[in-house]
PDB file of N, CA and C in Angstrom:
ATOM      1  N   UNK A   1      -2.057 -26.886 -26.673  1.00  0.00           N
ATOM      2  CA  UNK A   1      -1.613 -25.517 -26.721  1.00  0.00           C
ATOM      3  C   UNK A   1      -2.838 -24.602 -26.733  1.00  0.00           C
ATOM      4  N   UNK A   2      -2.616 -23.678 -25.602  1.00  0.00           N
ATOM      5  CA  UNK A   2      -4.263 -22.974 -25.989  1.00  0.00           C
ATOM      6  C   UNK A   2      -3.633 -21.824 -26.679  1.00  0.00           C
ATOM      7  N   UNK A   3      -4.888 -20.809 -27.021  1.00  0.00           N
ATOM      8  CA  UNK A   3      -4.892 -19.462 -27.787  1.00  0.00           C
ATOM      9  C   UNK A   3      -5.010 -18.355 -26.647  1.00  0.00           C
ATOM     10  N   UNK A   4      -3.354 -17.844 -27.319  1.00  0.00           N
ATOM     11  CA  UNK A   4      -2.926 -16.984 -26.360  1.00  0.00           C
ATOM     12  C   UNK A   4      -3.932 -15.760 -26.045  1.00  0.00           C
ATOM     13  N   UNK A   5      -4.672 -15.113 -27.510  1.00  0.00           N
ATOM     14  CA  UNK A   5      -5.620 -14.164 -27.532  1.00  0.00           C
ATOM     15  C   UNK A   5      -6.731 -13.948 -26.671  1.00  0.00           C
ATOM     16  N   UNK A   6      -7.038 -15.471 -26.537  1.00  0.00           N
ATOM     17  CA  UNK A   6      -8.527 -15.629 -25.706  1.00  0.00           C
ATOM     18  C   UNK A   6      -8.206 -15.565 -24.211  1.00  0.00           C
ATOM     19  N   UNK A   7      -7.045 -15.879 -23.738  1.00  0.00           N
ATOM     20  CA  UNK A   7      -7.170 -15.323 -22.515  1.00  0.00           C
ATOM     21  C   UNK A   7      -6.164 -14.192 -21.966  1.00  0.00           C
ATOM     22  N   UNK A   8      -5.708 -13.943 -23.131  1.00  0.00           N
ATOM     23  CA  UNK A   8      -4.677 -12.172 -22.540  1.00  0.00           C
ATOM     24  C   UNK A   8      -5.824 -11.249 -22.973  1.00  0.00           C
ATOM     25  N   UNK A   9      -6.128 -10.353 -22.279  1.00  0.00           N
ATOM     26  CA  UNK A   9      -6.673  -9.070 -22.850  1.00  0.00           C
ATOM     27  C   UNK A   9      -5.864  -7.980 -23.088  1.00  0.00           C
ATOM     28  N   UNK A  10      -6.461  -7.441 -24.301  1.00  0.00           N
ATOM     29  CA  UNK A  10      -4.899  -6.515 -25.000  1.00  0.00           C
ATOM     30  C   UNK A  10      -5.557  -5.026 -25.336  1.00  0.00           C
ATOM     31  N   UNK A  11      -5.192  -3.931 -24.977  1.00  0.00           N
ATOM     32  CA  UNK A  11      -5.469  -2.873 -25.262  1.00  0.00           C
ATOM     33  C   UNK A  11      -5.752  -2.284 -26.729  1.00  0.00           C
ATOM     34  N   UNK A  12      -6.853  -1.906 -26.485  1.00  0.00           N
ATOM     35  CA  UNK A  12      -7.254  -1.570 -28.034  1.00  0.00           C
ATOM     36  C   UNK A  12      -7.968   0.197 -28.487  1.00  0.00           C
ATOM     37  N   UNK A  13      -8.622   0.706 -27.498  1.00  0.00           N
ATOM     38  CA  UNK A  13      -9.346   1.957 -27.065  1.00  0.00           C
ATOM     39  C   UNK A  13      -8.891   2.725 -26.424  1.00  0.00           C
ATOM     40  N   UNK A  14      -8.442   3.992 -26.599  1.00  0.00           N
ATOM     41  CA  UNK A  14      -7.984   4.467 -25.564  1.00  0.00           C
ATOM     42  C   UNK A  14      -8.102   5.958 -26.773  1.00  0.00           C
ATOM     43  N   UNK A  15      -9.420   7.203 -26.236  1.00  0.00           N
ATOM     44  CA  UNK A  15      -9.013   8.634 -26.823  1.00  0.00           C
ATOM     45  C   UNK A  15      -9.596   9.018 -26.071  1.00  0.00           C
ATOM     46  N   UNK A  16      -9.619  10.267 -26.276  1.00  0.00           N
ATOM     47  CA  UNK A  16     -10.252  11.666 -25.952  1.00  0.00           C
ATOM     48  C   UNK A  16     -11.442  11.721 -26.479  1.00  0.00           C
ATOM     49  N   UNK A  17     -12.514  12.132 -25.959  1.00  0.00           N
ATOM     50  CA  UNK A  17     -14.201  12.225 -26.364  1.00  0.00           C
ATOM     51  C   UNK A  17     -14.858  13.235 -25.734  1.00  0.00           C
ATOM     52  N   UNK A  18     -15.494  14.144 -26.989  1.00  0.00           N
ATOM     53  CA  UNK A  18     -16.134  15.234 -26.047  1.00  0.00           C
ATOM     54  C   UNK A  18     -17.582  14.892 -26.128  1.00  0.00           C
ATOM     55  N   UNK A  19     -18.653  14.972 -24.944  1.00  0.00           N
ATOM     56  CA  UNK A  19     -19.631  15.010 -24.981  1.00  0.00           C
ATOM     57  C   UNK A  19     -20.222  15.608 -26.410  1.00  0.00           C
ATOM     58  N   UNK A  20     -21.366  14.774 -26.763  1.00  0.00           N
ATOM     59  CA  UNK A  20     -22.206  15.895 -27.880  1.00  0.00           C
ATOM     60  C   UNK A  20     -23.310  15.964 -26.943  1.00  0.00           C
ATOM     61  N   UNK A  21     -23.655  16.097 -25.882  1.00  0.00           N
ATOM     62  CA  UNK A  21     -24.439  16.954 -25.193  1.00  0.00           C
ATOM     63  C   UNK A  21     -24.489  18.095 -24.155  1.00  0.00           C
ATOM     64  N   UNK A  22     -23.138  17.888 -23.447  1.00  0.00           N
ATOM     65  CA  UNK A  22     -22.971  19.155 -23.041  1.00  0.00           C
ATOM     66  C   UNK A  22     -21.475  19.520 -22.926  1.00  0.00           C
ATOM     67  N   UNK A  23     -20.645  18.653 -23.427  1.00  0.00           N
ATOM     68  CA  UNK A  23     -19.177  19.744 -23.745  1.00  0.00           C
ATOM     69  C   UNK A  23     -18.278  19.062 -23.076  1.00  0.00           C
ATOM     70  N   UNK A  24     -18.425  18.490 -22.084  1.00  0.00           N
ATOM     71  CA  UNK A  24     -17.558  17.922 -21.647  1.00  0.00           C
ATOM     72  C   UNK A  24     -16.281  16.960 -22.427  1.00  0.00           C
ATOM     73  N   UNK A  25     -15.269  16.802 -22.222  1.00  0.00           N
ATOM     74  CA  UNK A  25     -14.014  16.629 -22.853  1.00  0.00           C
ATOM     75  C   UNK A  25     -13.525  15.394 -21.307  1.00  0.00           C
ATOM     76  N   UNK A  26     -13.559  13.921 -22.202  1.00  0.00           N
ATOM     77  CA  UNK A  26     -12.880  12.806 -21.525  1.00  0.00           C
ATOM     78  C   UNK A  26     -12.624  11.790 -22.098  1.00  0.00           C
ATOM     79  N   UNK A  27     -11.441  10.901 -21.538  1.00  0.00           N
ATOM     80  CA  UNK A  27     -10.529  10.361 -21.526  1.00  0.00           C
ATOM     81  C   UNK A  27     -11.807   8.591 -21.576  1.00  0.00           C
ATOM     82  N   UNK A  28     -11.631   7.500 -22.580  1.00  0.00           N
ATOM     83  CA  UNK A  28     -11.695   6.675 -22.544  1.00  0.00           C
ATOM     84  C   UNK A  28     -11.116   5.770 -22.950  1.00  0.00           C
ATOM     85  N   UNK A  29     -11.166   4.144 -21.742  1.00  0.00           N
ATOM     86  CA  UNK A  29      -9.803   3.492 -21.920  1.00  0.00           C
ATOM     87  C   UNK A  29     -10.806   2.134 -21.985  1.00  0.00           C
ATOM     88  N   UNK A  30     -10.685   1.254 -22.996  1.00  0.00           N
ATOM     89  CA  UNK A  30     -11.193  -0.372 -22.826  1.00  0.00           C
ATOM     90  C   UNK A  30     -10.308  -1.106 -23.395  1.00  0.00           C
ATOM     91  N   UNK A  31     -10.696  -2.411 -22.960  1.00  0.00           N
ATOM     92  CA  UNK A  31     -10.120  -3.388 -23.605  1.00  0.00           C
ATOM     93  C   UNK A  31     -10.544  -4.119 -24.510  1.00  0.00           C
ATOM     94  N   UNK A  32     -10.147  -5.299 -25.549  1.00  0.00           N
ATOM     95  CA  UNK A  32     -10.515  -6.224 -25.801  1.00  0.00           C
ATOM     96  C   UNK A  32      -9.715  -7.068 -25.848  1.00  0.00           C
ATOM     97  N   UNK A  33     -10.578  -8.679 -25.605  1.00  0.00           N
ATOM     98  CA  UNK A  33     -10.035  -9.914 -25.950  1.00  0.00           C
ATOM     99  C   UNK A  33     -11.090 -10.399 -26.815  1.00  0.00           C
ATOM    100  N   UNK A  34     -10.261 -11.365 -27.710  1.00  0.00           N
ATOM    101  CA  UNK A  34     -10.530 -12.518 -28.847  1.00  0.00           C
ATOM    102  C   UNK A  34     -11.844 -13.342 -28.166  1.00  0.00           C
ATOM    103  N   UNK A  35     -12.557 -12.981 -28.373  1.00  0.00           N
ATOM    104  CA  UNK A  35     -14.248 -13.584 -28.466  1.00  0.00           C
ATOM    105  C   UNK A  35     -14.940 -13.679 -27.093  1.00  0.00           C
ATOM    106  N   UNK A  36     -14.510 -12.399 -26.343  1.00  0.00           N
ATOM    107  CA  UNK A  36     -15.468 -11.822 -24.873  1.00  0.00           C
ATOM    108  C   UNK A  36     -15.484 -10.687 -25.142  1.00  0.00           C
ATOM    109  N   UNK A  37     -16.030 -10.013 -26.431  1.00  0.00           N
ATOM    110  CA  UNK A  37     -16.382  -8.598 -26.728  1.00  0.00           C
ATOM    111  C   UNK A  37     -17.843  -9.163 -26.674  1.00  0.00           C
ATOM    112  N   UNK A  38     -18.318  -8.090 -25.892  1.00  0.00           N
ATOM    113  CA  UNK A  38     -19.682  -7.667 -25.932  1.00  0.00           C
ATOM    114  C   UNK A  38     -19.893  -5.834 -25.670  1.00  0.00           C
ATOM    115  N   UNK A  39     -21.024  -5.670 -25.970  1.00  0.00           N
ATOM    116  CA  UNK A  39     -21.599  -4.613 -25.717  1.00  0.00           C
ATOM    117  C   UNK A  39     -21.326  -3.844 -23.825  1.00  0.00           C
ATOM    118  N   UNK A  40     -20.495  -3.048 -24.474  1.00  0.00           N
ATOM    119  CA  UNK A  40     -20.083  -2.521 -22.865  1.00  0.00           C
ATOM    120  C   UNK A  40     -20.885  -1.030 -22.957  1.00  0.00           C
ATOM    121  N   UNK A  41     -20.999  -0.255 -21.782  1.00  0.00           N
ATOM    122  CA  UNK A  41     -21.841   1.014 -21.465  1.00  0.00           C
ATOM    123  C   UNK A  41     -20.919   1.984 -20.810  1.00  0.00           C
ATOM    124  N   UNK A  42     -20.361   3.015 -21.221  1.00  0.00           N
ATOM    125  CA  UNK A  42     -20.127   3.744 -20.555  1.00  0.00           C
ATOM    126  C   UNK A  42     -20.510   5.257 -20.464  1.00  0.00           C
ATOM    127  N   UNK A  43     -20.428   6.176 -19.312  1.00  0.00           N
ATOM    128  CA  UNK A  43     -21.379   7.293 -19.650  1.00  0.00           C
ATOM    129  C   UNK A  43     -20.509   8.705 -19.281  1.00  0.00           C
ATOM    130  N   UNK A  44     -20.462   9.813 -19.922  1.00  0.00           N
ATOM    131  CA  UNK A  44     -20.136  11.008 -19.891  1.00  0.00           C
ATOM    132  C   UNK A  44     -19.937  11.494 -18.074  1.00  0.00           C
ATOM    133  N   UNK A  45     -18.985  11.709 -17.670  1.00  0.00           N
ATOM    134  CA  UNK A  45     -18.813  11.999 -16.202  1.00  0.00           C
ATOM    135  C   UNK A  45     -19.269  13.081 -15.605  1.00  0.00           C
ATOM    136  N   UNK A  46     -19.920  14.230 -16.537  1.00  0.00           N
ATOM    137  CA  UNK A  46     -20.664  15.273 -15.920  1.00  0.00           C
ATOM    138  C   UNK A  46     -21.971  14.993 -16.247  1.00  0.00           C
ATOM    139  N   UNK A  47     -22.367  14.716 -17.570  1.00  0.00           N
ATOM    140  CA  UNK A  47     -23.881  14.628 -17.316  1.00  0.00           C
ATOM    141  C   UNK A  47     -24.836  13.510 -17.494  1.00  0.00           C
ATOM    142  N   UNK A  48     -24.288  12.422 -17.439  1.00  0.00           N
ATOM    143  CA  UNK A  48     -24.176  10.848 -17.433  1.00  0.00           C
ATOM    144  C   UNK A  48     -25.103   9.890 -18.560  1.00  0.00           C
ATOM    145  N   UNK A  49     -24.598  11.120 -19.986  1.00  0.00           N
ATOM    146  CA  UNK A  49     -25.081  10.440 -21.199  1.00  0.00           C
ATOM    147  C   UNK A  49     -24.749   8.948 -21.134  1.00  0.00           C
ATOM    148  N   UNK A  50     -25.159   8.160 -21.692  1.00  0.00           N
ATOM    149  CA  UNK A  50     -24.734   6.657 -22.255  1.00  0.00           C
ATOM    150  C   UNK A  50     -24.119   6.864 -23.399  1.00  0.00           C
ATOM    151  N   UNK A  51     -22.859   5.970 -23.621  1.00  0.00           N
ATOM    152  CA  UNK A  51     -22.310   5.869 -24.787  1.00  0.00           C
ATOM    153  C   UNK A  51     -21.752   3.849 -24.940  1.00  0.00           C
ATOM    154  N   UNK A  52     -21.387   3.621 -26.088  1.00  0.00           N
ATOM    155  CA  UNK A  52     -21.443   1.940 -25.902  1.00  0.00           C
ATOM    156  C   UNK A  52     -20.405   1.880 -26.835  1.00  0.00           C
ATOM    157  N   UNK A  53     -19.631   0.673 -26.785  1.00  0.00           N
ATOM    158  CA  UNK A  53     -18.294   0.141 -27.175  1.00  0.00           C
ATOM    159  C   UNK A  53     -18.471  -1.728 -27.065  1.00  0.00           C
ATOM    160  N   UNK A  54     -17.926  -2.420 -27.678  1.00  0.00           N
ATOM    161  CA  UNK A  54     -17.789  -3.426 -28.270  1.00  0.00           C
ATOM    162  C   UNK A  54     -16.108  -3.575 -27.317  1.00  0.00           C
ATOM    163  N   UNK A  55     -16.334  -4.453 -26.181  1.00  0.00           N
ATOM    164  CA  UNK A  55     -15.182  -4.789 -25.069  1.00  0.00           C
ATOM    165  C   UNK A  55     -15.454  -5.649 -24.511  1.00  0.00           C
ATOM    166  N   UNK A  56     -13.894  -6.176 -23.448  1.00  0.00           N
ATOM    167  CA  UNK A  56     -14.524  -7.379 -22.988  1.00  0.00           C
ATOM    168  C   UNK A  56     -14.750  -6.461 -21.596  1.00  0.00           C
ATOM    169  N   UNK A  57     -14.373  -5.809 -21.161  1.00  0.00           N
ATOM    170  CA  UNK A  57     -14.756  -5.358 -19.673  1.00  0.00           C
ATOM    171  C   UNK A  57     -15.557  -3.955 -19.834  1.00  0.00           C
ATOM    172  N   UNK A  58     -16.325  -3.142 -18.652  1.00  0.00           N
ATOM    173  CA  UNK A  58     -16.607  -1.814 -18.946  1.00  0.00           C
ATOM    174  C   UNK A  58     -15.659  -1.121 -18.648  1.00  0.00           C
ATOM    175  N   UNK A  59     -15.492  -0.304 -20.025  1.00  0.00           N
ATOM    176  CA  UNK A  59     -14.391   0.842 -19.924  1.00  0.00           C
ATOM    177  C   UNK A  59     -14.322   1.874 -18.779  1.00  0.00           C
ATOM    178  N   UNK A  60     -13.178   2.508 -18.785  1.00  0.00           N
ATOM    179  CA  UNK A  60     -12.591   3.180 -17.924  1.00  0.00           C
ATOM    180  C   UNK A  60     -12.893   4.688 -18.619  1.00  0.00           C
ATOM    181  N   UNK A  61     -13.354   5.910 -17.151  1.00  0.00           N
ATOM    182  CA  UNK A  61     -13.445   7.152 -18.250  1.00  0.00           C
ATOM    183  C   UNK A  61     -12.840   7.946 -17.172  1.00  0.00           C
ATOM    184  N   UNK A  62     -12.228   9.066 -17.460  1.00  0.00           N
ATOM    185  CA  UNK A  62     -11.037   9.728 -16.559  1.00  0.00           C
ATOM    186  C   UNK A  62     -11.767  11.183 -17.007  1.00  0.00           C
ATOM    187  N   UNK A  63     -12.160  12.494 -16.408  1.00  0.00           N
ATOM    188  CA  UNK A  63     -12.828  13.681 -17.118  1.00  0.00           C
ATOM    189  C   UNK A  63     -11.187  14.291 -16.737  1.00  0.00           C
ATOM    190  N   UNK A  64     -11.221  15.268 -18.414  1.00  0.00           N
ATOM    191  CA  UNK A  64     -10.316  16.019 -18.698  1.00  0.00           C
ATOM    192  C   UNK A  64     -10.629  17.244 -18.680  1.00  0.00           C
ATOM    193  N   UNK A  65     -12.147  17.586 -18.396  1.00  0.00           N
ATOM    194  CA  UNK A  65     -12.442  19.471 -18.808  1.00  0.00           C
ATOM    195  C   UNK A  65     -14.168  19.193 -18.465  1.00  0.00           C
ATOM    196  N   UNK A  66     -14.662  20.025 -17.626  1.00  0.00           N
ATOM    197  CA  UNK A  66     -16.100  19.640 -17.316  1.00  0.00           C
ATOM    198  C   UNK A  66     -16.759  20.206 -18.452  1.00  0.00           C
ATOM    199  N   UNK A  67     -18.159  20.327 -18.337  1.00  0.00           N
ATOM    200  CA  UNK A  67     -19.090  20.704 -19.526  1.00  0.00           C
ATOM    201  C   UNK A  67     -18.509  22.180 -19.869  1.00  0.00           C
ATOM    202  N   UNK A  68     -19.386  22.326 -20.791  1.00  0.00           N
ATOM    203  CA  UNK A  68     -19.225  23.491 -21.494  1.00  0.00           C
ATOM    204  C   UNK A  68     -20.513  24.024 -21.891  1.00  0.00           C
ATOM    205  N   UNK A  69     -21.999  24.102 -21.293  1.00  0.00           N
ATOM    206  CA  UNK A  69     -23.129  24.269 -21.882  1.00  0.00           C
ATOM    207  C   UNK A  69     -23.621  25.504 -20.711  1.00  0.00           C
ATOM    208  N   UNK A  70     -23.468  25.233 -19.679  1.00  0.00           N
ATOM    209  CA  UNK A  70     -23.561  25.909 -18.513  1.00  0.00           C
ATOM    210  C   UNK A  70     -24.806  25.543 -18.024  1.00  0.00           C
ATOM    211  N   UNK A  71     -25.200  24.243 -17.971  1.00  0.00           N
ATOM    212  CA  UNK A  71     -26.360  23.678 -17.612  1.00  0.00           C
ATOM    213  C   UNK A  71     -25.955  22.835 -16.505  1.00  0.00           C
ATOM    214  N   UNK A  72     -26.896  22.235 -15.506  1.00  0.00           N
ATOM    215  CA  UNK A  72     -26.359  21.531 -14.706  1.00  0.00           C
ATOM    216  C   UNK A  72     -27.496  20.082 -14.609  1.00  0.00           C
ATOM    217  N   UNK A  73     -28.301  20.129 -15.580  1.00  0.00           N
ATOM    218  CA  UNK A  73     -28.900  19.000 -15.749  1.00  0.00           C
ATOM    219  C   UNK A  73     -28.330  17.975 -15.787  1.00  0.00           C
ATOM    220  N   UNK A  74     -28.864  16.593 -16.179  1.00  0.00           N
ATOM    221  CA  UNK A  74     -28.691  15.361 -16.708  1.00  0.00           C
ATOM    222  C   UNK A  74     -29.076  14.794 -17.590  1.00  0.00           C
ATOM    223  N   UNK A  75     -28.687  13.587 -18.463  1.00  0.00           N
ATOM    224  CA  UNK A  75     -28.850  13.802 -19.942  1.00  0.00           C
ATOM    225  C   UNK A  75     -29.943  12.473 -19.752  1.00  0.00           C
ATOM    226  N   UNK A  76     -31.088  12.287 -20.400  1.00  0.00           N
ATOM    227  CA  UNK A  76     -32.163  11.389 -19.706  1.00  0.00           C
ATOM    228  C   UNK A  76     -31.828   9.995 -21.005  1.00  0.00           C
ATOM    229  N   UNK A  77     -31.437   9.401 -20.736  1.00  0.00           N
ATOM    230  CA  UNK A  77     -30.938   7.883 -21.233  1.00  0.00           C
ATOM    231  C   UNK A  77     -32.024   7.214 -21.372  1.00  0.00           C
ATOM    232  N   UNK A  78     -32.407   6.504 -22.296  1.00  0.00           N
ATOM    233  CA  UNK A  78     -33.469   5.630 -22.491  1.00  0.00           C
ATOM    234  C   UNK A  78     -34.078   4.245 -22.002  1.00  0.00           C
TER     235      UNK A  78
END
């Protein structure tokens, strides 16, 4: 009998996130399964901060409202 967990992936993430660098307001969606969480990357859709989550795949990001800073830079990631 195997373990159903380890190979269904089951929804676990899913809000609303506003940039803390320039305002932007979006939608993120990941998953997880039972012991293929790793370190996933995903980044702000206007000014392509990095942000990171504990998933088995890289999350999904949908923009709900563009920035709000009135800058049109990019956010310099390390």
């Amino acid at each position: 009998m195997s373990d159903w967990t380890a190979t269904h992936a089951y929804n676990d993430k899913d809000w609303v996130e506003t940039c803390d660098y320039c305002g932007c307001v979006f939608r993120m969606q990941s998953q997880l399964q039972d012991g293929h969480n790793d370190s996933e990357e995903y980044y702000c859709p206007e000014c392509g901060k990095e942000y990171r989550i504990r998933a088995c795949i890289t999350p999904t990001v949908t923009l709900i409202s563009e920035r709000t800073d009135g800058r049109t830079d990019s956010y310099k990631n390390n």
